[in-house]
N, C-alpha and C. Protein backbone atom coordinates (compact mmCIF):
# COMPACT_ATOMS: atom_id res chain seq x y z
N UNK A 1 0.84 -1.17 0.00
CA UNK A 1 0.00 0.00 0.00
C UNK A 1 0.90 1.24 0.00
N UNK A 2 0.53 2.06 -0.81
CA UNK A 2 1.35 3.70 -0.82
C UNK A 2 0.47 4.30 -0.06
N UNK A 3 1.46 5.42 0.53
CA UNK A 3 0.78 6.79 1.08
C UNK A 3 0.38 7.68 0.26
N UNK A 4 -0.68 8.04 0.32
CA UNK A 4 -1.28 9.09 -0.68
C UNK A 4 -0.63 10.83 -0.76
N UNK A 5 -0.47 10.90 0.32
CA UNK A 5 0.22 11.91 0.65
C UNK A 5 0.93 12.08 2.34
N UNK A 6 1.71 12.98 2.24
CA UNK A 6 2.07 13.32 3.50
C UNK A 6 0.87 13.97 4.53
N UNK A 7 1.44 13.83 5.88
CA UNK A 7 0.23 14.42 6.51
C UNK A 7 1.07 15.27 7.24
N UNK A 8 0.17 16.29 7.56
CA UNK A 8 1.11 17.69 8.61
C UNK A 8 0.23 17.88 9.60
N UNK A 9 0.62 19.24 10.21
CA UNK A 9 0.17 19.08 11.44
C UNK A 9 0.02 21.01 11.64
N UNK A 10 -1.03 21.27 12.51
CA UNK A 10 -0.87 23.01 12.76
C UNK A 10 -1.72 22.84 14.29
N UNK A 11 -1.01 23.81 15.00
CA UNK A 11 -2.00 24.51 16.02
C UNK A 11 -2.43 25.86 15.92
N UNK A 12 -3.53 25.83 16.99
CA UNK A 12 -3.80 27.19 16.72
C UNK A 12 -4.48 27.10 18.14
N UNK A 13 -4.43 28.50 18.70
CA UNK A 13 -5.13 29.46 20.45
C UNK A 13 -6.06 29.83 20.53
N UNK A 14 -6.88 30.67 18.85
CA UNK A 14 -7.72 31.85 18.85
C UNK A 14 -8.00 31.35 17.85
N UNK A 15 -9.42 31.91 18.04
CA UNK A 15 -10.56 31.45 16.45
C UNK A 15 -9.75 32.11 15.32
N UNK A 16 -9.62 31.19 14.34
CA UNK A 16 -9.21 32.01 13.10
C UNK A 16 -9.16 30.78 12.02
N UNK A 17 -8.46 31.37 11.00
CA UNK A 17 -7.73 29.80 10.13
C UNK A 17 -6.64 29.42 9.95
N UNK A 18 -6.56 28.12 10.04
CA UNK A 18 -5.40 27.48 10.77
C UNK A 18 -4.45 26.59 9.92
N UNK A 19 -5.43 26.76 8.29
CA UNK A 19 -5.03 26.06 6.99
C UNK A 19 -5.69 27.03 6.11
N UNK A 20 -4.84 27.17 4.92
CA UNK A 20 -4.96 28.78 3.89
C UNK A 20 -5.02 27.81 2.56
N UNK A 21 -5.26 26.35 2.51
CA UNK A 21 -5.72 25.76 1.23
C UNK A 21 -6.47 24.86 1.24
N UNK A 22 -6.71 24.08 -0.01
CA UNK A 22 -7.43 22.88 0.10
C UNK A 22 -6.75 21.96 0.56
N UNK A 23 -7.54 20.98 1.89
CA UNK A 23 -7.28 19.87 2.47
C UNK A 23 -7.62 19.23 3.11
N UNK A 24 -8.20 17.81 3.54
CA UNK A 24 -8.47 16.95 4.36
C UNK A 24 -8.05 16.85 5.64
N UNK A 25 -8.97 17.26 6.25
CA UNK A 25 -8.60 17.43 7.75
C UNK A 25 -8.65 15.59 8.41
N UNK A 26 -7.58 15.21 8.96
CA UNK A 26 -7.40 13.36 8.89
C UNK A 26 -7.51 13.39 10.29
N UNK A 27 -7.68 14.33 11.42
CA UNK A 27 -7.99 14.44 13.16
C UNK A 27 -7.51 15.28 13.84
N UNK A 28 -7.73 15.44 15.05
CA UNK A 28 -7.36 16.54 15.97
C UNK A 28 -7.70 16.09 17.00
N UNK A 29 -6.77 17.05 18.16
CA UNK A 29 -6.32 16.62 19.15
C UNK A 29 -7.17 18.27 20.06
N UNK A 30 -7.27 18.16 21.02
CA UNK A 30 -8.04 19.34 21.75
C UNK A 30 -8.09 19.69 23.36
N UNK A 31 -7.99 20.89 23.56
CA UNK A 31 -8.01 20.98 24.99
C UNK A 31 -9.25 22.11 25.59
N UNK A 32 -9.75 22.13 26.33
CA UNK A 32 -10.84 23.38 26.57
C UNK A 32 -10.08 24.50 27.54
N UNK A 33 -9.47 24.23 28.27
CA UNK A 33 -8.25 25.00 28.73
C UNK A 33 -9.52 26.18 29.88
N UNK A 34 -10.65 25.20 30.54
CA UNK A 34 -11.57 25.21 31.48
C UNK A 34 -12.63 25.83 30.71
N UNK A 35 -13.02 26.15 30.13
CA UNK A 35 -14.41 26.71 28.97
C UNK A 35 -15.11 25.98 28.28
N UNK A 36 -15.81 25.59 28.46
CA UNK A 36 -17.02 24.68 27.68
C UNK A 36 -17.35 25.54 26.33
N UNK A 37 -17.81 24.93 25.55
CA UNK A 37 -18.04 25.71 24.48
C UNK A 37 -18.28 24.62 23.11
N UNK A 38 -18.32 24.80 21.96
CA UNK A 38 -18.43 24.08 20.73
C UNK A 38 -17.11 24.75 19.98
N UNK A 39 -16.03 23.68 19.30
CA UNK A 39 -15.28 23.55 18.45
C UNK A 39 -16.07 23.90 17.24
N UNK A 40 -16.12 24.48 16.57
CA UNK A 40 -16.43 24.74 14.93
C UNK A 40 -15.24 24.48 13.63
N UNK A 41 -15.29 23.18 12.74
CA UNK A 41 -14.62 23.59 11.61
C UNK A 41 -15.20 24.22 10.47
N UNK A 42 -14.77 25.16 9.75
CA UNK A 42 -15.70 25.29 8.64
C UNK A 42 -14.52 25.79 7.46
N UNK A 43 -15.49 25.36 6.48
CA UNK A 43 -14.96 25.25 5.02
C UNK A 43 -15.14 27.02 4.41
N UNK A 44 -13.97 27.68 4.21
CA UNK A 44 -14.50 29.11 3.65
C UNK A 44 -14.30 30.04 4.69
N UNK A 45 -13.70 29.73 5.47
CA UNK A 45 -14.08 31.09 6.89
C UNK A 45 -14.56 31.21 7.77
N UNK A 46 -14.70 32.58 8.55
CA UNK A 46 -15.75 31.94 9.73
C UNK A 46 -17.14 32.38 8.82
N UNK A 47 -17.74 32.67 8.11
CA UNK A 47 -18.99 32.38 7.46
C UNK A 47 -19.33 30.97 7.02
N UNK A 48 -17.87 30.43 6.60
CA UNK A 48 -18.19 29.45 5.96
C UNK A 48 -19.30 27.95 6.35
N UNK A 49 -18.87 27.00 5.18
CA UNK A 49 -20.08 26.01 5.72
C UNK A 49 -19.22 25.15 6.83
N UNK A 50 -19.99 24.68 7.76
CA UNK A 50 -19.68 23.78 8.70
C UNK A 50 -19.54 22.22 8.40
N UNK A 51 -17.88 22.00 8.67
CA UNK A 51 -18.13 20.42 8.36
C UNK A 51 -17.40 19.86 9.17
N UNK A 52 -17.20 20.35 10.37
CA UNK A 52 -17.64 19.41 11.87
C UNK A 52 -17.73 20.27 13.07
N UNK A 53 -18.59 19.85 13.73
CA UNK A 53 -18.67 20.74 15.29
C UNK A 53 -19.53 19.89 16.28
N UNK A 54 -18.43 19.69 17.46
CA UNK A 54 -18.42 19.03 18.48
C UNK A 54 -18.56 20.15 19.81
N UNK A 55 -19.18 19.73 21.00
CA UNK A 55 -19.24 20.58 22.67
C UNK A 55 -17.77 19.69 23.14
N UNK A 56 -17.46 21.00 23.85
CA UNK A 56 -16.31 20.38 24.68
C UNK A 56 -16.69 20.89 26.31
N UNK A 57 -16.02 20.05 27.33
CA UNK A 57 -16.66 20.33 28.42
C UNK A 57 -15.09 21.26 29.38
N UNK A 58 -15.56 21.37 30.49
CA UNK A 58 -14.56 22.33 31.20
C UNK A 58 -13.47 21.64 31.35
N UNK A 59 -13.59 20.27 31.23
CA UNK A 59 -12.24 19.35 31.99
C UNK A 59 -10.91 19.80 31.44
N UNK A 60 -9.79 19.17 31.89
CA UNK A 60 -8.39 19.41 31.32
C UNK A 60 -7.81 18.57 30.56
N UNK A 61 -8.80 17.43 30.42
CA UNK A 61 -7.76 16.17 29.95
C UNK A 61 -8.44 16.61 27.84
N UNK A 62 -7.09 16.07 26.98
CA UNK A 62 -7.25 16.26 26.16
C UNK A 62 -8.44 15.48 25.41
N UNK A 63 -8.70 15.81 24.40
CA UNK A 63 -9.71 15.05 23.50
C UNK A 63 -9.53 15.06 21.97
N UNK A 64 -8.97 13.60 21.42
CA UNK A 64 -8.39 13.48 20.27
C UNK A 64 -9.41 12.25 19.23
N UNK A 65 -9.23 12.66 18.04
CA UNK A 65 -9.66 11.49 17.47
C UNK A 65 -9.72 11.96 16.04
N UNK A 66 -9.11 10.43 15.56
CA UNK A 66 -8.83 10.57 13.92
C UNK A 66 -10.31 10.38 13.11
N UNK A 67 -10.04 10.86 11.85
CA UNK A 67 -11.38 11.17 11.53
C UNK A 67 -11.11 9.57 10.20
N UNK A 68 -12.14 9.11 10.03
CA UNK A 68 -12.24 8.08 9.24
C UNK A 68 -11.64 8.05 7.77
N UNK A 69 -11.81 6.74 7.67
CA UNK A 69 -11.22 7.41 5.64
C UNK A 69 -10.52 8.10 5.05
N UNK A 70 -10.65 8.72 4.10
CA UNK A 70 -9.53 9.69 4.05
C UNK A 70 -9.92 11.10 4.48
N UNK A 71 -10.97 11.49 5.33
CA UNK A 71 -10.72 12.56 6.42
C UNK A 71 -12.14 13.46 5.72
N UNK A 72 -12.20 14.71 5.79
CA UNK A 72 -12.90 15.47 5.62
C UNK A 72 -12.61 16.38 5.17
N UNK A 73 -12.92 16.49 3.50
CA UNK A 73 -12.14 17.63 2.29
C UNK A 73 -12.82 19.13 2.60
N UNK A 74 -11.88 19.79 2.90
CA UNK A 74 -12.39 21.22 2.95
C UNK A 74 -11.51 22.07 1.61
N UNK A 75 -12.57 22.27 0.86
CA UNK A 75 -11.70 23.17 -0.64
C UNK A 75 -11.74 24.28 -0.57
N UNK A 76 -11.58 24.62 0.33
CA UNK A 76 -10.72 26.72 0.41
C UNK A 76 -10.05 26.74 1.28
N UNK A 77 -10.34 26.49 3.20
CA UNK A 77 -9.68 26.78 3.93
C UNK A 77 -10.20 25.62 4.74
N UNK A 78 -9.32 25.76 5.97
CA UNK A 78 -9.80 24.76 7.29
C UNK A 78 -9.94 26.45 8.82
N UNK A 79 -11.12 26.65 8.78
CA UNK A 79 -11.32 28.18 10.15
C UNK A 79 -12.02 27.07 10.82
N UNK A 80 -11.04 27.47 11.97
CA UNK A 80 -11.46 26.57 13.25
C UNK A 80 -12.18 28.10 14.14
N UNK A 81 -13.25 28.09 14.82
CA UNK A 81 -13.89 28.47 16.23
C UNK A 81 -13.78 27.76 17.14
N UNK A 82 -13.32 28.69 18.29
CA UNK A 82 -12.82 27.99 19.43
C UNK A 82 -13.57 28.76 20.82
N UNK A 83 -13.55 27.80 21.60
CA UNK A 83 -14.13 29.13 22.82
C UNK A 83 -12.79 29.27 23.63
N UNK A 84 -13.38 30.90 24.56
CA UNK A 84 -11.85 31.35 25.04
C UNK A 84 -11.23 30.34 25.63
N UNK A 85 -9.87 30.32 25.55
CA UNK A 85 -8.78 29.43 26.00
C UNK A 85 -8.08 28.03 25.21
N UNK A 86 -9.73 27.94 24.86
CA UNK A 86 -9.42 26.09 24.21
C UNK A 86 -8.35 26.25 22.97
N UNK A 87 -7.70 25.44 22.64
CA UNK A 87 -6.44 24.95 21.99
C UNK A 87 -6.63 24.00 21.04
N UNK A 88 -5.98 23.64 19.64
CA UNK A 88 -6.58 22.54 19.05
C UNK A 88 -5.32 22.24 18.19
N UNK A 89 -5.09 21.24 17.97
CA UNK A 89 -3.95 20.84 17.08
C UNK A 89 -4.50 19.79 15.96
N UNK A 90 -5.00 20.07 14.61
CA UNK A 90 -4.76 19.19 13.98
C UNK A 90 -4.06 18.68 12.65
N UNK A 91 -4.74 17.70 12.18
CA UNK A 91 -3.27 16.72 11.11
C UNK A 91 -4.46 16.68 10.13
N UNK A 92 -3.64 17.30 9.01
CA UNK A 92 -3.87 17.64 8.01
C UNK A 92 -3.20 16.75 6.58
N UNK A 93 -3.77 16.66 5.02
CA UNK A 93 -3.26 16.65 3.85
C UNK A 93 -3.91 16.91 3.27
């Protein structure tokens, strides 16, 4: 079996975007950093369309998980929303 591509990796602190092209988001790793709130990914910006959003709770312990298949194609950008504090690292191609 070949690798289709390489996979990378970005963090990010503050709502913004955290990937500036097209790419398959393959999982992420997360912290709430005590703030409950909903993770937002979206395709396009923060207007953009939503193609995943999970609640995260106050705890400290991280929360990770790879996303199936070959991941979830976002064709403009990957803008993560975050609530204050929370942290997110994910792996990208």
């Amino acid at each position: 079996m070949t690798m289709q591509y390489d996979v990378k990796s970005a963090h990010i602190e503050a709502t913004g975007t955290i990937v500036s092209s097209r790419n398959r988001l393959k999982g992420y790793q997360c912290i709430s950093g005590g703030t409950a709130g909903d993770i937002i990914f979206r395709d396009g910006g923060a207007a953009g369309t939503i193609r995943l959003q999970f609640n995260i709770g106050t705890g400290t312990q991280p929360i990770g998980l790879p996303i199936p298949g070959e991941g979830i194609l976002f064709t403009t950008d990957i803008h993560v929303t975050l609530p204050t504090s929370a942290k997110v690292t994910i792996f990208y191609g």
